[in-house]
N, C-alpha and C. Protein backbone atom coordinates (compact mmCIF):
# COMPACT_ATOMS: atom_id res chain seq x y z
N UNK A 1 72.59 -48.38 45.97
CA UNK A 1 72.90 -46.97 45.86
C UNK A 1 72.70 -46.53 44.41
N UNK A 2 71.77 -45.68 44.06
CA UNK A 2 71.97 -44.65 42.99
C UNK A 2 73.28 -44.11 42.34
N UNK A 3 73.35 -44.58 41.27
CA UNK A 3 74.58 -43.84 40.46
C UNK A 3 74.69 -42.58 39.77
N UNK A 4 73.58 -42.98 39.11
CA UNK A 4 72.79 -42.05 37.90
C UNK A 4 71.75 -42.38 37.24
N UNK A 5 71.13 -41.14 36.23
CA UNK A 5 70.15 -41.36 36.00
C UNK A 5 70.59 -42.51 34.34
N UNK A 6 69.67 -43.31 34.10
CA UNK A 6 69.62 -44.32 32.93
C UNK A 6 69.40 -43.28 31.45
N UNK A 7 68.21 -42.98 31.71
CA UNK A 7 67.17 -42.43 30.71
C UNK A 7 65.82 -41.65 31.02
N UNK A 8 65.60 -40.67 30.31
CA UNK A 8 64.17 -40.51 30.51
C UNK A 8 63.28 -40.94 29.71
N UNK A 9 61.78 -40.74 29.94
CA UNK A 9 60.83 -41.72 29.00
C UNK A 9 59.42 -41.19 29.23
N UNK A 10 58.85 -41.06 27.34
CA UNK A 10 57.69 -40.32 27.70
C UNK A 10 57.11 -41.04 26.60
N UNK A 11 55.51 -41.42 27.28
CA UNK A 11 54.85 -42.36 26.23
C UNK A 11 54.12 -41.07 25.16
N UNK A 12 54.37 -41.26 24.10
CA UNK A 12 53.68 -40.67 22.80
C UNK A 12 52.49 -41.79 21.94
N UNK A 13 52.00 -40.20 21.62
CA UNK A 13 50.41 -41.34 20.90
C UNK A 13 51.04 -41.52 19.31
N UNK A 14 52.07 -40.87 19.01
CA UNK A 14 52.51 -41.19 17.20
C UNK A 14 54.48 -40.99 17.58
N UNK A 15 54.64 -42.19 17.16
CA UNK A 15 55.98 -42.42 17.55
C UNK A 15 56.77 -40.80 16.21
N UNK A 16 56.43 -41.43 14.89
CA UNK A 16 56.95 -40.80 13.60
C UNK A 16 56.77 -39.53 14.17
N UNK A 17 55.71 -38.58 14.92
CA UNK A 17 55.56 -37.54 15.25
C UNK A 17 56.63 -36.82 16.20
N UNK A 18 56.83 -37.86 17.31
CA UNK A 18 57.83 -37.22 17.81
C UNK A 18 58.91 -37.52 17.51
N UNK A 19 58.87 -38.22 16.95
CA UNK A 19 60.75 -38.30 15.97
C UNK A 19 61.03 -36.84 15.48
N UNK A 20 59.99 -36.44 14.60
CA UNK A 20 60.04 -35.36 13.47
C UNK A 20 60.79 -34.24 14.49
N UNK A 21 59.91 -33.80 15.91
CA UNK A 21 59.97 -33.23 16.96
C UNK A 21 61.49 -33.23 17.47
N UNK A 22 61.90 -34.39 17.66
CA UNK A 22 62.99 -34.28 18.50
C UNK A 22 64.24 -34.44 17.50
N UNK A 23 64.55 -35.08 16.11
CA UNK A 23 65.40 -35.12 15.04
C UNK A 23 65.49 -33.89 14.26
N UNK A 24 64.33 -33.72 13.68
CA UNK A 24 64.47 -32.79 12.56
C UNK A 24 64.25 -31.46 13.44
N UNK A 25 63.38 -31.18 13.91
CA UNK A 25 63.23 -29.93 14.75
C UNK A 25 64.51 -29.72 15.72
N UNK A 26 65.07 -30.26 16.74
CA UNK A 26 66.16 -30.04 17.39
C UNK A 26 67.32 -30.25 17.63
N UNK A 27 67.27 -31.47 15.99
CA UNK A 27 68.94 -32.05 15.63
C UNK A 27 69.31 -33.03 16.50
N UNK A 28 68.12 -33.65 17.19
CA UNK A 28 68.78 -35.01 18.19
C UNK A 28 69.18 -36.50 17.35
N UNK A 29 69.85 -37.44 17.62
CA UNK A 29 69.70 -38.85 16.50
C UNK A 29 68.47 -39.66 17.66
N UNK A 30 68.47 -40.46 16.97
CA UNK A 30 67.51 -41.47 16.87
C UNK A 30 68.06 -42.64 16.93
N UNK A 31 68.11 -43.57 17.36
CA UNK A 31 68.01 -45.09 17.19
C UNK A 31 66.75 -45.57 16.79
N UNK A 32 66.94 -46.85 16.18
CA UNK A 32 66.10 -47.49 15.70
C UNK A 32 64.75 -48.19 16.11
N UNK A 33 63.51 -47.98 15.59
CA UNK A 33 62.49 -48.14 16.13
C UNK A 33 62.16 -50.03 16.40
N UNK A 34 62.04 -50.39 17.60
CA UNK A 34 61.29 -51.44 17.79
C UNK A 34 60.30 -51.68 17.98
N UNK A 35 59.62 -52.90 17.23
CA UNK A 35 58.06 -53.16 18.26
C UNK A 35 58.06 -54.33 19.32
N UNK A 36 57.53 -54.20 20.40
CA UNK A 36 57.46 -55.44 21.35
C UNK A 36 56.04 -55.42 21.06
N UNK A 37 55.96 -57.29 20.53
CA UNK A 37 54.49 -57.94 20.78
C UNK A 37 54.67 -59.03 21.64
N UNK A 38 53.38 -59.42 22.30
CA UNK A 38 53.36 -60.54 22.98
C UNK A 38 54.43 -61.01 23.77
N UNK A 39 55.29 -60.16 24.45
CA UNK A 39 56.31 -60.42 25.33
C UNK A 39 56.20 -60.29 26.86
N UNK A 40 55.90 -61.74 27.24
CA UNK A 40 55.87 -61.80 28.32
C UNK A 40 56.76 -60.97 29.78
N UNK A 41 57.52 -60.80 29.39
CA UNK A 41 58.81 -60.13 30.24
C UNK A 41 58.40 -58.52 30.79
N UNK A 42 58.23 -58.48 29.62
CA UNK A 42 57.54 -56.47 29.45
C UNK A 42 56.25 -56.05 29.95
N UNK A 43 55.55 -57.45 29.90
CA UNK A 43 53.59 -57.78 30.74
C UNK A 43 54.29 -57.25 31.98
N UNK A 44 55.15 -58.15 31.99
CA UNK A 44 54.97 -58.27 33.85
C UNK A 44 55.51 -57.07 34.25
N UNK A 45 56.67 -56.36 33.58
CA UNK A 45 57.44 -55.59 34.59
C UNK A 45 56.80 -54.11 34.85
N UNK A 46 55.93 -54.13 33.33
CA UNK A 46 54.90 -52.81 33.32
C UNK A 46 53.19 -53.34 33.43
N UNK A 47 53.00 -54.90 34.32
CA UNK A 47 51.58 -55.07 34.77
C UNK A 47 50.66 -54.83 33.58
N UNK A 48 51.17 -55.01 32.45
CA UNK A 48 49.88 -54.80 31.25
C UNK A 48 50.00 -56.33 30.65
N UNK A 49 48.69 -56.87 30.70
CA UNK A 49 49.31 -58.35 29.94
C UNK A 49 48.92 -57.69 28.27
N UNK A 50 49.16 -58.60 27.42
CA UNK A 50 49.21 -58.67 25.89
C UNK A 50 49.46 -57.12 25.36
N UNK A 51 50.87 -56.55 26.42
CA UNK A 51 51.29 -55.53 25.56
C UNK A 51 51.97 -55.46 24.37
N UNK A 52 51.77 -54.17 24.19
CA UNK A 52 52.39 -54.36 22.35
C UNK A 52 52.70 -52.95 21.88
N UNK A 53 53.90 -52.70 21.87
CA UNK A 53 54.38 -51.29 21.84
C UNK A 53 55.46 -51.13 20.44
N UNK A 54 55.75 -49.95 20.48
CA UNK A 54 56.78 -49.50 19.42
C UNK A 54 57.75 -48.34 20.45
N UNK A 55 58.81 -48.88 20.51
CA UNK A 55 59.62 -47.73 21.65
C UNK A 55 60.75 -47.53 20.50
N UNK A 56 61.64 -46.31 21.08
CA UNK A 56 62.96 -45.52 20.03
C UNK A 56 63.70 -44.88 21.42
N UNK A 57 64.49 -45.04 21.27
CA UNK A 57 65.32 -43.72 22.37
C UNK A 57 66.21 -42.87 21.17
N UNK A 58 66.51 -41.46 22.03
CA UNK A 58 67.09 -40.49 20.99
C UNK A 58 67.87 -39.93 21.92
N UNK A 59 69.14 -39.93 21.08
CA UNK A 59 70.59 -39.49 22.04
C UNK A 59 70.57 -38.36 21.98
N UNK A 60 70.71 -37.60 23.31
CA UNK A 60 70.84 -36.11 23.34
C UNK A 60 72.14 -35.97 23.33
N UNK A 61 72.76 -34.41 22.93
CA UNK A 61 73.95 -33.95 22.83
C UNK A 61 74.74 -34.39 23.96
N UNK A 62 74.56 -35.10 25.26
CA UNK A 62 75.94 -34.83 25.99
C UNK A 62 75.16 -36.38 26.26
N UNK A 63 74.88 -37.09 25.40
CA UNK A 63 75.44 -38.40 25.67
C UNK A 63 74.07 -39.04 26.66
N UNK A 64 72.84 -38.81 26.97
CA UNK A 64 72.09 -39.29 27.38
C UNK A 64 70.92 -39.78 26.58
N UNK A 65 69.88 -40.63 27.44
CA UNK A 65 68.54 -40.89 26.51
C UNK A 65 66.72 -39.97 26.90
N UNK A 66 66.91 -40.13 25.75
CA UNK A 66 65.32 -39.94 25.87
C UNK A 66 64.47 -40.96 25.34
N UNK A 67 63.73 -41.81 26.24
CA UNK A 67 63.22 -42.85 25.73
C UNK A 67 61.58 -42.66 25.08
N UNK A 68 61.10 -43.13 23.65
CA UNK A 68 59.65 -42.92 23.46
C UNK A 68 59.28 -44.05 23.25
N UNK A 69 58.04 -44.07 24.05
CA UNK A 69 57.22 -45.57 23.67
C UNK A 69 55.40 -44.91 23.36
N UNK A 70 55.18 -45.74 22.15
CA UNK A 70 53.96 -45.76 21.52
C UNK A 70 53.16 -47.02 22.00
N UNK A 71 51.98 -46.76 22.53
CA UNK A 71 51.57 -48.23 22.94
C UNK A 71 50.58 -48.25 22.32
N UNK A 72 50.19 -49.65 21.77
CA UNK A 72 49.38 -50.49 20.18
C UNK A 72 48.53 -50.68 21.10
N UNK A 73 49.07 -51.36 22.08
CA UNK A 73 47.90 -52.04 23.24
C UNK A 73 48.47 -52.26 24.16
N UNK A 74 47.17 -52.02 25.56
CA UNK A 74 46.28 -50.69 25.39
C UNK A 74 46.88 -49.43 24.76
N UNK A 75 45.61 -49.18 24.03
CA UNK A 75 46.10 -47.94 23.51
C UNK A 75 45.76 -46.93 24.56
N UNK A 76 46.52 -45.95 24.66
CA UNK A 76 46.50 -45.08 26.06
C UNK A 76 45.45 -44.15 25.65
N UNK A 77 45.10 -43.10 26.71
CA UNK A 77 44.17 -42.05 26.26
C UNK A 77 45.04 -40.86 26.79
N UNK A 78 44.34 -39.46 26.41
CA UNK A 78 44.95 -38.27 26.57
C UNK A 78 44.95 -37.71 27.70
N UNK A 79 45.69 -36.98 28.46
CA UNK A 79 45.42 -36.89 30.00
C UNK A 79 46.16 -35.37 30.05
N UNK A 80 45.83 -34.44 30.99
CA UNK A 80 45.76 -33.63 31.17
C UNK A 80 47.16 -32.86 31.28
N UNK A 81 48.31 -32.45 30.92
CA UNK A 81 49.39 -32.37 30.93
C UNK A 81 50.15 -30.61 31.27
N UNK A 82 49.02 -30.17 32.42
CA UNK A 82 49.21 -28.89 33.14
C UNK A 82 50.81 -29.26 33.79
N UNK A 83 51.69 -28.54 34.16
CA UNK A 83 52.71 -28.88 34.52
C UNK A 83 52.52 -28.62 35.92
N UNK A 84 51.10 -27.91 36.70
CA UNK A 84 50.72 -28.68 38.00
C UNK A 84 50.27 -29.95 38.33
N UNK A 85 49.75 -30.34 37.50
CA UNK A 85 49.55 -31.69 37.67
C UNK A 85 50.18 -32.70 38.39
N UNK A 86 49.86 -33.20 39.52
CA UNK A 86 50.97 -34.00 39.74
C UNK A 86 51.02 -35.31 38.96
N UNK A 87 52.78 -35.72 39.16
CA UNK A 87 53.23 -36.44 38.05
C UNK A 87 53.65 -36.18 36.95
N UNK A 88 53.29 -35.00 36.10
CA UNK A 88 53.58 -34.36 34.87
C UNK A 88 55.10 -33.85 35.06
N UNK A 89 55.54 -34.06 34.50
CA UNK A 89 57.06 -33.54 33.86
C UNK A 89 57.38 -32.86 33.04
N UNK A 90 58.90 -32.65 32.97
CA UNK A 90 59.22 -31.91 31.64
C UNK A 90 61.39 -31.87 31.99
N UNK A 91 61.39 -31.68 30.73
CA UNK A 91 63.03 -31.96 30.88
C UNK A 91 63.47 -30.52 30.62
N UNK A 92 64.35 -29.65 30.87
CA UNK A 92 64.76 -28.61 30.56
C UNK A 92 66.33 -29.12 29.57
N UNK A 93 66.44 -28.40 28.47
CA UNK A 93 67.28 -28.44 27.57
C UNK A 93 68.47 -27.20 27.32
N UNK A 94 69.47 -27.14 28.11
CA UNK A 94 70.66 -25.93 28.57
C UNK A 94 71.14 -26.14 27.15
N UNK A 95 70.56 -24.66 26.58
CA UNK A 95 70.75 -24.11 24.82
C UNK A 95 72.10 -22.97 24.90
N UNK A 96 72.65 -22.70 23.82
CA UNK A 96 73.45 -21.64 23.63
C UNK A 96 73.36 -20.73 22.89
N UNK A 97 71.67 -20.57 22.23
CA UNK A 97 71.04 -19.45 21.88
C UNK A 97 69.85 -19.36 21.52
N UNK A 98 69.10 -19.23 22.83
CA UNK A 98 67.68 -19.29 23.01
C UNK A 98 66.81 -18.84 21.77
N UNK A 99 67.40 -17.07 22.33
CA UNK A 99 66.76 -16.93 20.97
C UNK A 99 66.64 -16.90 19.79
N UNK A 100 67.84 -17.64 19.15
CA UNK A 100 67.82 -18.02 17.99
C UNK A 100 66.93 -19.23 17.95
N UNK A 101 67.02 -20.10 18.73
CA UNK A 101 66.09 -21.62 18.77
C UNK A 101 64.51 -20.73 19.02
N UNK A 102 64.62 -20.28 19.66
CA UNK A 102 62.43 -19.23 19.98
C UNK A 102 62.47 -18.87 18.47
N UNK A 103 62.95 -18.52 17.48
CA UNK A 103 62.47 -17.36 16.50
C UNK A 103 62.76 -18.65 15.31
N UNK A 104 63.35 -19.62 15.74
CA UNK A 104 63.27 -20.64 14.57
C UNK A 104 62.25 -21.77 14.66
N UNK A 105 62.62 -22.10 15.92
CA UNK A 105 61.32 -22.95 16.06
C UNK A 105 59.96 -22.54 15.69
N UNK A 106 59.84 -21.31 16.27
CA UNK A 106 58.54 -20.47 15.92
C UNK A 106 57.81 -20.88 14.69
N UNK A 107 58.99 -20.27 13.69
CA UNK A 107 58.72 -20.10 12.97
C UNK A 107 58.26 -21.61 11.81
N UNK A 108 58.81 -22.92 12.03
CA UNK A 108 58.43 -23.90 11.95
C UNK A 108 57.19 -24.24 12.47
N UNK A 109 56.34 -23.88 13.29
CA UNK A 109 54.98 -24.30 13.94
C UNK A 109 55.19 -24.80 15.80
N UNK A 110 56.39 -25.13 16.25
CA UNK A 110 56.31 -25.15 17.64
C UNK A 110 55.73 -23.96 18.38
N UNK A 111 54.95 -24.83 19.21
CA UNK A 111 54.11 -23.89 20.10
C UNK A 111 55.25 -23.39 21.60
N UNK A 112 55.40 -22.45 22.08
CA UNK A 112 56.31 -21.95 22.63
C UNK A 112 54.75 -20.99 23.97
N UNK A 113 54.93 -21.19 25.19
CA UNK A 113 54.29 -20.95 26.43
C UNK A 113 54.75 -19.00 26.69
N UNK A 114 55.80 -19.26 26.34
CA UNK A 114 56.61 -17.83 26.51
C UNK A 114 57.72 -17.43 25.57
N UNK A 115 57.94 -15.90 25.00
CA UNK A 115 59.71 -15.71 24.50
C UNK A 115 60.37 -15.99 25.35
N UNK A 116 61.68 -16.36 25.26
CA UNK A 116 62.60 -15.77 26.63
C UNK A 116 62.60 -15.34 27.48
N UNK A 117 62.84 -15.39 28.55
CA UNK A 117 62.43 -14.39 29.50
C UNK A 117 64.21 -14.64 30.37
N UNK A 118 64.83 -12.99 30.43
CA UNK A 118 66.04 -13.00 31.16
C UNK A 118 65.53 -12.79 32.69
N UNK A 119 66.35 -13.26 33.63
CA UNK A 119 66.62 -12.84 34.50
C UNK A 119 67.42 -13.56 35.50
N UNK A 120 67.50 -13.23 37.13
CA UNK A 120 67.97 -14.31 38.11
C UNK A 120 67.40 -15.82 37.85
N UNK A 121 67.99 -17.03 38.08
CA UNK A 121 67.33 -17.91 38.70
C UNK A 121 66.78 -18.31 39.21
N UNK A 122 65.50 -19.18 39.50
CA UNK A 122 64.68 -19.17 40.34
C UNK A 122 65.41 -19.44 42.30
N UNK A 123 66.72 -19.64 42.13
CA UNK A 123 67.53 -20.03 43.26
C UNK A 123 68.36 -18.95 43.37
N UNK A 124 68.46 -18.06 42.48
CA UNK A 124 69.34 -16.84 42.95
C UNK A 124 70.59 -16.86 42.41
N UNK A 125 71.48 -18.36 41.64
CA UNK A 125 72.12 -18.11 41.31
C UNK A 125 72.26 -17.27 39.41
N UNK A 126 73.07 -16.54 39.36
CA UNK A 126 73.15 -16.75 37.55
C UNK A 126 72.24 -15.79 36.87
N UNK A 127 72.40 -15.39 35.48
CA UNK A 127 71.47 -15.03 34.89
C UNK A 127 71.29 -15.67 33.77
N UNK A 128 69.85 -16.36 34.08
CA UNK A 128 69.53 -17.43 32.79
C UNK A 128 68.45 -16.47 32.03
N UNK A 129 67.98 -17.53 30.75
CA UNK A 129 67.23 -16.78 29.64
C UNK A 129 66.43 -18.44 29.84
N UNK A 130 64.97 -18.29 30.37
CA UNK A 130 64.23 -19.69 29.93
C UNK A 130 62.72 -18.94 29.30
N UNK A 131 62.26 -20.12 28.63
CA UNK A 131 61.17 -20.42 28.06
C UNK A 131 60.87 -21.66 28.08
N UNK A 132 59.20 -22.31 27.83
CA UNK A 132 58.59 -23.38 27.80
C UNK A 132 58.25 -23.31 26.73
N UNK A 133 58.30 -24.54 25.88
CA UNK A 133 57.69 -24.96 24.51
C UNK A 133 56.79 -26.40 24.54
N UNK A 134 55.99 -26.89 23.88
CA UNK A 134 54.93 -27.52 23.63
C UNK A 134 55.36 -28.45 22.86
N UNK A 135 55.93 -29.74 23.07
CA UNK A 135 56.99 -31.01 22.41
C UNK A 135 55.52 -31.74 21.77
N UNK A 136 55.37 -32.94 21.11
CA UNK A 136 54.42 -33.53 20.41
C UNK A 136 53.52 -34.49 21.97
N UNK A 137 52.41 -34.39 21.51
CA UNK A 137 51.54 -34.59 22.60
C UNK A 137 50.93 -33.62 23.52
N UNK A 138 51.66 -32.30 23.59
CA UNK A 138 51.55 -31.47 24.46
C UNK A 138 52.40 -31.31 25.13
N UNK A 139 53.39 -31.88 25.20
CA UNK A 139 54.71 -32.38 26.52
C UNK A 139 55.30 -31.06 26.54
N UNK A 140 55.38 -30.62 27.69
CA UNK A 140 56.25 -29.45 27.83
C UNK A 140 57.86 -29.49 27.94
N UNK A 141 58.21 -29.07 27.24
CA UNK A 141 59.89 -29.04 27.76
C UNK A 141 60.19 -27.46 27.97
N UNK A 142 61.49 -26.90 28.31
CA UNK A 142 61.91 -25.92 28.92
C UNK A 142 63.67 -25.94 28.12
N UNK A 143 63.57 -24.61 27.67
CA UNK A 143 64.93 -24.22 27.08
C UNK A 143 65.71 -23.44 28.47
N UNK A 144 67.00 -23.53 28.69
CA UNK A 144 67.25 -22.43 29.37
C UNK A 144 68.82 -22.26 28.78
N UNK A 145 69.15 -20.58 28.62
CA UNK A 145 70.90 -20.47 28.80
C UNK A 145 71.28 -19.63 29.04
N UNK A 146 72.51 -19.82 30.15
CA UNK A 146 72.83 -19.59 30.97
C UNK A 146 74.03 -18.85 30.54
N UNK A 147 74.37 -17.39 31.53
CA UNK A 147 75.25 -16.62 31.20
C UNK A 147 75.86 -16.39 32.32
């Protein structure tokens, strides 16, 4: 039986990049960066033999992970990251002032899909304020808050 969720996890092509992204840009911590070489254990469970990575997870405010892994080898390639896509993801991040985070981030260089946008929920309940922003790689994430 399912309890809960562990972590989430998104492979990045520059680990330092999305640190910058998720620490300095949105005030998350960081744990400490590892590299796995030549570890048999990690071949098998992710089917890559002579992998060789650099992973970090970064604690979000209410106590969960976000896991990043950089892979040395194979080095991955760039793939298409439409949020139709199937498979493509994105985490939404419940803020307590959108638009103060839209007009700061902005203004730092994050790429942002939309301002704010108020209205119902897509379910009818609530009136939220969301936007999509452009995380390192392209990764979309989603602000929303809720009133």
């Amino acid at each position: 039986m399912i309890k809960s969720i562990d972590h989430h996890s998104f492979t990045v092509s520059n680990i330092e990049k999305a640190l910058h992204f998720f620490c300095d840009l949105l005030g998350m911590k960081a744990n400490p960066v590892h590299e796995v070489k030549d570890n048999k254990r990690f071949s098998e469970i992710i089917q890559m033999p002579d992998v060789n990575f650099r992973i970090c997870t970064i604690q979000t405010p209410d106590n969960n992970l976000i896991e990043l892994i950089e892979y040395v080898n194979p080095k991955g390639k760039e793939i298409d990251l439409k949020t139709c896509n199937t498979g493509v993801s994105h985490i939404a991040f419940e803020v307590d002032d959108i638009e103060g985070m839209y007009q700061d981030l902005t203004q730092k260089g994050v790429k942002f899909n939309n301002p704010p946008l108020w209205g119902k929920s897509i379910i009818g309940t609530g009136n939220w304020a969301v936007c999509y922003l452009k995380g390192p790689d392209n990764i979309t994430f989603e602000f929303i808050e809720k009133r």
